[in-house]
N, C-alpha and C. Protein backbone atom coordinates (compact mmCIF):
# COMPACT_ATOMS: atom_id res chain seq x y z
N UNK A 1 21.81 -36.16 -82.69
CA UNK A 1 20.44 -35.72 -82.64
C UNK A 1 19.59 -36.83 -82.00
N UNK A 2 18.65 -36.60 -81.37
CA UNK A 2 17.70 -37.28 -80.35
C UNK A 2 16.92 -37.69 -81.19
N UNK A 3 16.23 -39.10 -81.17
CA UNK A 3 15.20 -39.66 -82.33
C UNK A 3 13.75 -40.01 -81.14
N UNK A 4 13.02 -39.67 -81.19
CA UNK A 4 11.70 -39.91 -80.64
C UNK A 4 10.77 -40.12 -81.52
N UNK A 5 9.63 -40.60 -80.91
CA UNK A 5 8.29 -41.16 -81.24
C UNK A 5 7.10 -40.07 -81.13
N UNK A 6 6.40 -39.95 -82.21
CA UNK A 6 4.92 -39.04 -82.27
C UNK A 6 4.73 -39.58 -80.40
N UNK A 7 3.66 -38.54 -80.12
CA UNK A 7 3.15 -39.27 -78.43
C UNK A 7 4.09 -40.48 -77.93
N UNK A 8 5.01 -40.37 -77.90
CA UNK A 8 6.01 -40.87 -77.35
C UNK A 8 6.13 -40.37 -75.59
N UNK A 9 6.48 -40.99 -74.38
CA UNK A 9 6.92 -39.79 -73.16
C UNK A 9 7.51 -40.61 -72.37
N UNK A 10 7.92 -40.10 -71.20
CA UNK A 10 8.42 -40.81 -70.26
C UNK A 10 10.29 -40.41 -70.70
N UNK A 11 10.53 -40.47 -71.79
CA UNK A 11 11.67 -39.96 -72.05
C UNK A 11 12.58 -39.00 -72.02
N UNK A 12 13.98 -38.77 -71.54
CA UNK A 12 14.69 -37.83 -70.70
C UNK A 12 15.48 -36.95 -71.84
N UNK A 13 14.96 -35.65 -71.79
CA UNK A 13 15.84 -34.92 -73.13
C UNK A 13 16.67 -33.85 -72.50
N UNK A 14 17.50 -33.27 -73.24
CA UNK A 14 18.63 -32.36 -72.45
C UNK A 14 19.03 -30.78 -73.03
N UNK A 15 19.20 -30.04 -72.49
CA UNK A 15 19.05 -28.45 -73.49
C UNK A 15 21.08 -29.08 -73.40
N UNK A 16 21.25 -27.95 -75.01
CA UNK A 16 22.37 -27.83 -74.72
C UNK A 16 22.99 -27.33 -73.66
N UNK A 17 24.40 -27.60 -73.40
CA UNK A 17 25.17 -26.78 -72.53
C UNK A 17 25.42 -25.20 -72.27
N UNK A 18 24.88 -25.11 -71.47
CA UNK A 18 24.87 -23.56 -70.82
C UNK A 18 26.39 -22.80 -70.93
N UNK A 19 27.77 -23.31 -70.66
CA UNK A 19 28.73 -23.09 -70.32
C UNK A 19 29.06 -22.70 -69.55
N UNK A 20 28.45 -22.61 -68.13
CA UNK A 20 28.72 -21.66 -67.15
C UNK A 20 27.68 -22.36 -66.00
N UNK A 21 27.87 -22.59 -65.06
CA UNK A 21 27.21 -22.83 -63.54
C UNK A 21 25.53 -22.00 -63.34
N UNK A 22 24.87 -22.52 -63.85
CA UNK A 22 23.51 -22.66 -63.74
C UNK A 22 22.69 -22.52 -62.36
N UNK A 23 23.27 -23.13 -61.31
CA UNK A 23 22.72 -23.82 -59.93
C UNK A 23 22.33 -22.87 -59.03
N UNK A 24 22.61 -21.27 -59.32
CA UNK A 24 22.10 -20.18 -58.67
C UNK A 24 20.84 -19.42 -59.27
N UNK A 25 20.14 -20.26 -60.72
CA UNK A 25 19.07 -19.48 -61.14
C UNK A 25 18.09 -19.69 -60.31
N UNK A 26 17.74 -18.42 -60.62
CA UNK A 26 15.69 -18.19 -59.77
C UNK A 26 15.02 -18.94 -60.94
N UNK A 27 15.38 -19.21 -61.80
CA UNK A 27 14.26 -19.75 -62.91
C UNK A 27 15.03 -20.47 -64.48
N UNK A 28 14.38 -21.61 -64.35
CA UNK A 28 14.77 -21.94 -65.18
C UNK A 28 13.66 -22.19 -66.23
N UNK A 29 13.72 -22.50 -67.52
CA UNK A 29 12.52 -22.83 -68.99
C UNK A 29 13.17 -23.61 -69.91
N UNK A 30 12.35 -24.68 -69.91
CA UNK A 30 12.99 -25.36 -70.86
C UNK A 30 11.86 -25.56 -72.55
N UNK A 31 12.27 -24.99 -73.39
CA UNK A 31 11.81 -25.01 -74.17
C UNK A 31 11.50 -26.09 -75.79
N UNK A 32 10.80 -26.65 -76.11
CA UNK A 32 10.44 -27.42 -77.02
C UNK A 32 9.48 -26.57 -78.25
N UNK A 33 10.48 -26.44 -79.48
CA UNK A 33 9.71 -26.10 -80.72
C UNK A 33 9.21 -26.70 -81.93
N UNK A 34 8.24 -27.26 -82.32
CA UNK A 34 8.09 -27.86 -83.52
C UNK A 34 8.24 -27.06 -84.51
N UNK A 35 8.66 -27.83 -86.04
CA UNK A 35 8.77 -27.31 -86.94
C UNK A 35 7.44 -26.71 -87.09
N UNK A 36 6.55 -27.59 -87.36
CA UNK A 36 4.77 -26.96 -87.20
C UNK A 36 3.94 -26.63 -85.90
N UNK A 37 3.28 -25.93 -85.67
CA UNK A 37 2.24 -26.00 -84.05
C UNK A 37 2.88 -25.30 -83.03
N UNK A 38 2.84 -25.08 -82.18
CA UNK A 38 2.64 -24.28 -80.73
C UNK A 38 4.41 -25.08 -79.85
N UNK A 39 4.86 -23.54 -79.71
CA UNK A 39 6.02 -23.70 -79.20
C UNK A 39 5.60 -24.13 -77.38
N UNK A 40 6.44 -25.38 -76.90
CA UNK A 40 6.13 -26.05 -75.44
C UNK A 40 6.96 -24.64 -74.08
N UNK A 41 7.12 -24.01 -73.23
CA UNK A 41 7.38 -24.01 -72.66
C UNK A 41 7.34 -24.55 -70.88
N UNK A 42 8.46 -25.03 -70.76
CA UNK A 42 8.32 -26.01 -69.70
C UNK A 42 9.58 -25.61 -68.40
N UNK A 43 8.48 -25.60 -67.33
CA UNK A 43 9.64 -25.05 -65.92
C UNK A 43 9.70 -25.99 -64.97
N UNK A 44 10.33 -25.50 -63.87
CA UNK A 44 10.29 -26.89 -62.76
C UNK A 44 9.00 -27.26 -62.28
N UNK A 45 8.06 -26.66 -62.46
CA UNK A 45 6.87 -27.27 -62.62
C UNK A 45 6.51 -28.00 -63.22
N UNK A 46 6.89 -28.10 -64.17
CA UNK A 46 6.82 -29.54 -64.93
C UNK A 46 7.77 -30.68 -65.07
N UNK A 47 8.71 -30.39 -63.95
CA UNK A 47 9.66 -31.36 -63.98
C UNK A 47 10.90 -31.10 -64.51
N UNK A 48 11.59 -29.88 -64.98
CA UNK A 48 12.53 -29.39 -65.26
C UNK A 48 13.77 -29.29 -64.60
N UNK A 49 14.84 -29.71 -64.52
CA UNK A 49 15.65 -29.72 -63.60
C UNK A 49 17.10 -29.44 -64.00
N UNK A 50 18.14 -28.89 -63.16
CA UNK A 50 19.23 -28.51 -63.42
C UNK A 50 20.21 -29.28 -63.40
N UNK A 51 20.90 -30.30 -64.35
CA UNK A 51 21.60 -31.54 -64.33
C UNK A 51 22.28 -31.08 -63.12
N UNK A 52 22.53 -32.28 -61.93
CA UNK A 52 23.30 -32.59 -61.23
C UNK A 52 24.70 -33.83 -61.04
N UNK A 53 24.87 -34.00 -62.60
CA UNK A 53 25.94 -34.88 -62.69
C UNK A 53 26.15 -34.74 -64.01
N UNK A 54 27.83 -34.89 -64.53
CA UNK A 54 27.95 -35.14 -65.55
C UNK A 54 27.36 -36.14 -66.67
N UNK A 55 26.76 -35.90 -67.52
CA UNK A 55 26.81 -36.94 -68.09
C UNK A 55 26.61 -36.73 -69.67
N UNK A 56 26.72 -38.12 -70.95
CA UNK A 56 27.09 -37.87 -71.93
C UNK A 56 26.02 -37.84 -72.81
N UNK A 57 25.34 -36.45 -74.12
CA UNK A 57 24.36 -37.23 -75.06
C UNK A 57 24.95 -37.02 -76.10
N UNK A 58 24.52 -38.23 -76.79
CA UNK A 58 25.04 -38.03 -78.59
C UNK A 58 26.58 -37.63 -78.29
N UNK A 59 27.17 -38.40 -77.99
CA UNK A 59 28.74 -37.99 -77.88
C UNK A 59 29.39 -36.74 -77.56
N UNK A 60 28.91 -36.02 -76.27
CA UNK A 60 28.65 -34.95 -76.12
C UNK A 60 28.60 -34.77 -74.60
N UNK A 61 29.68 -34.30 -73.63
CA UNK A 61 29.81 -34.05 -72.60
C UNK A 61 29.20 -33.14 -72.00
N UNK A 62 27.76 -33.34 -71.22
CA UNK A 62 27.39 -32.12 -70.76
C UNK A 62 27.68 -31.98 -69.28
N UNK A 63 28.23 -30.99 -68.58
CA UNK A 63 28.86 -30.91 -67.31
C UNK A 63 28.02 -30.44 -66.35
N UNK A 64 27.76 -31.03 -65.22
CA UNK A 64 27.01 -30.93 -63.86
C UNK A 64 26.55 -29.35 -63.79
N UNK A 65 25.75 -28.88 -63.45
CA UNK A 65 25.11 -27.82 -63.17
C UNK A 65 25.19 -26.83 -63.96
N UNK A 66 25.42 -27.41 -65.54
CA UNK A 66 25.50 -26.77 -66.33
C UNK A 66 24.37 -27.16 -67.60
N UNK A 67 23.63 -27.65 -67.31
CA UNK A 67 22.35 -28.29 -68.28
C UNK A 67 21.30 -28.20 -68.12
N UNK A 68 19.94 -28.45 -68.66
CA UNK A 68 18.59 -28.88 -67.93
C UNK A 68 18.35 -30.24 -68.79
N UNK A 69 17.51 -30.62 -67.95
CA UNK A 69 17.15 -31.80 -68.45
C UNK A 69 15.31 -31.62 -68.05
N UNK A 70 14.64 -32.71 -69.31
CA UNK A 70 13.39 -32.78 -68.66
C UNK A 70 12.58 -33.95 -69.44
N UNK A 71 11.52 -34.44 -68.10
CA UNK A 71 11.01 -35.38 -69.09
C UNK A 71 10.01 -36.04 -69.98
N UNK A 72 9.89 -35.96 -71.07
CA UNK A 72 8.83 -35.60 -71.89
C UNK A 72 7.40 -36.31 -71.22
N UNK A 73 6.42 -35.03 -71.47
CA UNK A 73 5.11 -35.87 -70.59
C UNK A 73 4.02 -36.00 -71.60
N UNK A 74 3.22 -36.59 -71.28
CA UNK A 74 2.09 -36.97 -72.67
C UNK A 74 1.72 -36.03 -72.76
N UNK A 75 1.62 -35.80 -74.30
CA UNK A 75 0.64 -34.87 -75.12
C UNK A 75 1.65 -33.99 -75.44
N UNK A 76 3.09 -33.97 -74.83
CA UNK A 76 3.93 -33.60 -75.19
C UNK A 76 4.36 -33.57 -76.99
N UNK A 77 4.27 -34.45 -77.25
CA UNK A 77 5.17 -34.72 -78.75
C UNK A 77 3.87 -34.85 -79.53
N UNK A 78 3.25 -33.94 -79.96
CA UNK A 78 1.92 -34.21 -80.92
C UNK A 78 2.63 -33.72 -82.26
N UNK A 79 3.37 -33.47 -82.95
CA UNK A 79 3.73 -33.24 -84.09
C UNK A 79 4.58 -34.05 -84.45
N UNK A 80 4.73 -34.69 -85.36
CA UNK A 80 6.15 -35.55 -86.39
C UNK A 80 6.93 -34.56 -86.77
N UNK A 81 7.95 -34.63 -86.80
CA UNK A 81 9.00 -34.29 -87.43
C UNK A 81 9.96 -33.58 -86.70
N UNK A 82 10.64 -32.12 -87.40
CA UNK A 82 11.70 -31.54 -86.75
C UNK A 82 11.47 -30.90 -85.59
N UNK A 83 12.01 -30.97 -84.46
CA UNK A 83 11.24 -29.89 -83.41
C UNK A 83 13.14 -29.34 -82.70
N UNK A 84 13.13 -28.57 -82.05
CA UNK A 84 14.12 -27.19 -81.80
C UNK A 84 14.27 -27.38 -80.15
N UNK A 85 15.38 -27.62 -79.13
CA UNK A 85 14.87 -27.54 -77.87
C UNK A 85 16.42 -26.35 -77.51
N UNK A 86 16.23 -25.88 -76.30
CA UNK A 86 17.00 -24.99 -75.96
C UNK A 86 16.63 -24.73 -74.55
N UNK A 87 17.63 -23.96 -73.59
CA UNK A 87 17.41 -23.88 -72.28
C UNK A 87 17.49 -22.40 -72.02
N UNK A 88 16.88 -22.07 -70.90
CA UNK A 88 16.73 -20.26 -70.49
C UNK A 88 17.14 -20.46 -69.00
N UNK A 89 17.89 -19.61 -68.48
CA UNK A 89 18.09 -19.81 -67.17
C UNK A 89 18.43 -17.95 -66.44
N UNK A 90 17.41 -18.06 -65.46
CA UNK A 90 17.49 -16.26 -65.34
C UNK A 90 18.23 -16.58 -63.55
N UNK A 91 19.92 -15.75 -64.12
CA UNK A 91 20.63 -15.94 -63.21
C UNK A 91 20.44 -14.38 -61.79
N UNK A 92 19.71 -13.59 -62.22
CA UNK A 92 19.29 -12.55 -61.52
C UNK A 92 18.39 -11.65 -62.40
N UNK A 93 18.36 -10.57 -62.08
CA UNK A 93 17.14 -9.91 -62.72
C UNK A 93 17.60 -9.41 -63.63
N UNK A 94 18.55 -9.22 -64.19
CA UNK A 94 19.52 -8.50 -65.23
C UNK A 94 20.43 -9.89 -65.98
N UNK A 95 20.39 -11.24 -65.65
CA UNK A 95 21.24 -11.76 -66.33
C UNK A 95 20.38 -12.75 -66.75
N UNK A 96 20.02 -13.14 -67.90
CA UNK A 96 19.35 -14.27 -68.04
C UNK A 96 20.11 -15.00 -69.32
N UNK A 97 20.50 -16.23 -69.16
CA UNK A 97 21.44 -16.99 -70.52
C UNK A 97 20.53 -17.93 -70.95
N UNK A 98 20.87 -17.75 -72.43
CA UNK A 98 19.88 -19.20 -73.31
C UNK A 98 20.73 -19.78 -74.03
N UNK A 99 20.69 -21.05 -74.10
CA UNK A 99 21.75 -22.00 -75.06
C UNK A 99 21.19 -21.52 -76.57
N UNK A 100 21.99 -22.44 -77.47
CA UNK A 100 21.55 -22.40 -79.08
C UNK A 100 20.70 -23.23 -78.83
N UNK A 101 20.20 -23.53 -80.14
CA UNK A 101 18.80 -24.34 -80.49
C UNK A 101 19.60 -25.79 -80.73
N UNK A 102 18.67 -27.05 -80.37
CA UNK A 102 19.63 -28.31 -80.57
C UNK A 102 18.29 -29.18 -80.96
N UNK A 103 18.42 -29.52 -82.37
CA UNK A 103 17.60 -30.48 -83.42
C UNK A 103 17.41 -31.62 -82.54
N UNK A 104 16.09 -32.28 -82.44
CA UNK A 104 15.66 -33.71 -82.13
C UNK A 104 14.84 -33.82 -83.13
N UNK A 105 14.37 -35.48 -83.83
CA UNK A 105 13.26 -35.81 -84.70
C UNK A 105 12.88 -36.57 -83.88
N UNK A 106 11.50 -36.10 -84.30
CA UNK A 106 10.36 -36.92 -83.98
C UNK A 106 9.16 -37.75 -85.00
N UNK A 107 9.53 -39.22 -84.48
CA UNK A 107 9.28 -40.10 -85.62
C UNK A 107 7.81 -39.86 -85.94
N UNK A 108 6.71 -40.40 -86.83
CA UNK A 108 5.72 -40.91 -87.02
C UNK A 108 5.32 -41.86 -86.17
């Protein structure tokens, strides 16, 4: 699990693994939920992006064009505690895949 800071940013967080080749969506969302307050949704407009290399979190292999990644921007993290992140990726107009939900805390 990912440990962050209240207003904390600049920091790079990751949806779980998709299982499947990502790199043809029209759209991707990357989503941030606090336990309390207003669920974040976040797209490549905000910097959202479709991992382009393997790499490892929390002991945990996530595979190239199979992830999002994004990176937290101020005003981002206004709540302490448990918050929920997960990825949406709409592979055509009829297929759209979302990972499970994957726990980060966020400190005081």
């Amino acid at each position: 699990m990912a440990n962050l800071n209240k207003e904390e940013y600049g920091q790079v967080v990751y949806s779980p693994d998709f299982g499947q080749d990502i790199s043809s969506a029209s759209s991707v969302n990357f989503i941030l939920e606090p336990q309390e307050g207003a669920r974040l949704d976040r797209t490549t407009a905000n910097g959202v992006a479709i991992g382009s290399s393997n790499v490892t979190v929390d002991d945990t292999l996530l595979l190239a064009n199979q992830y999002l990644s994004y990176t937290i921007l101020s005003g981002d993290l206004t709540y302490a505690g448990k918050w929920r992140i997960k990825g949406e990726a709409s592979l055509s107009a009829t297929n759209k895949i979302i990972t499970n939900f994957k726990t980060i805390n966020v400190n005081e």
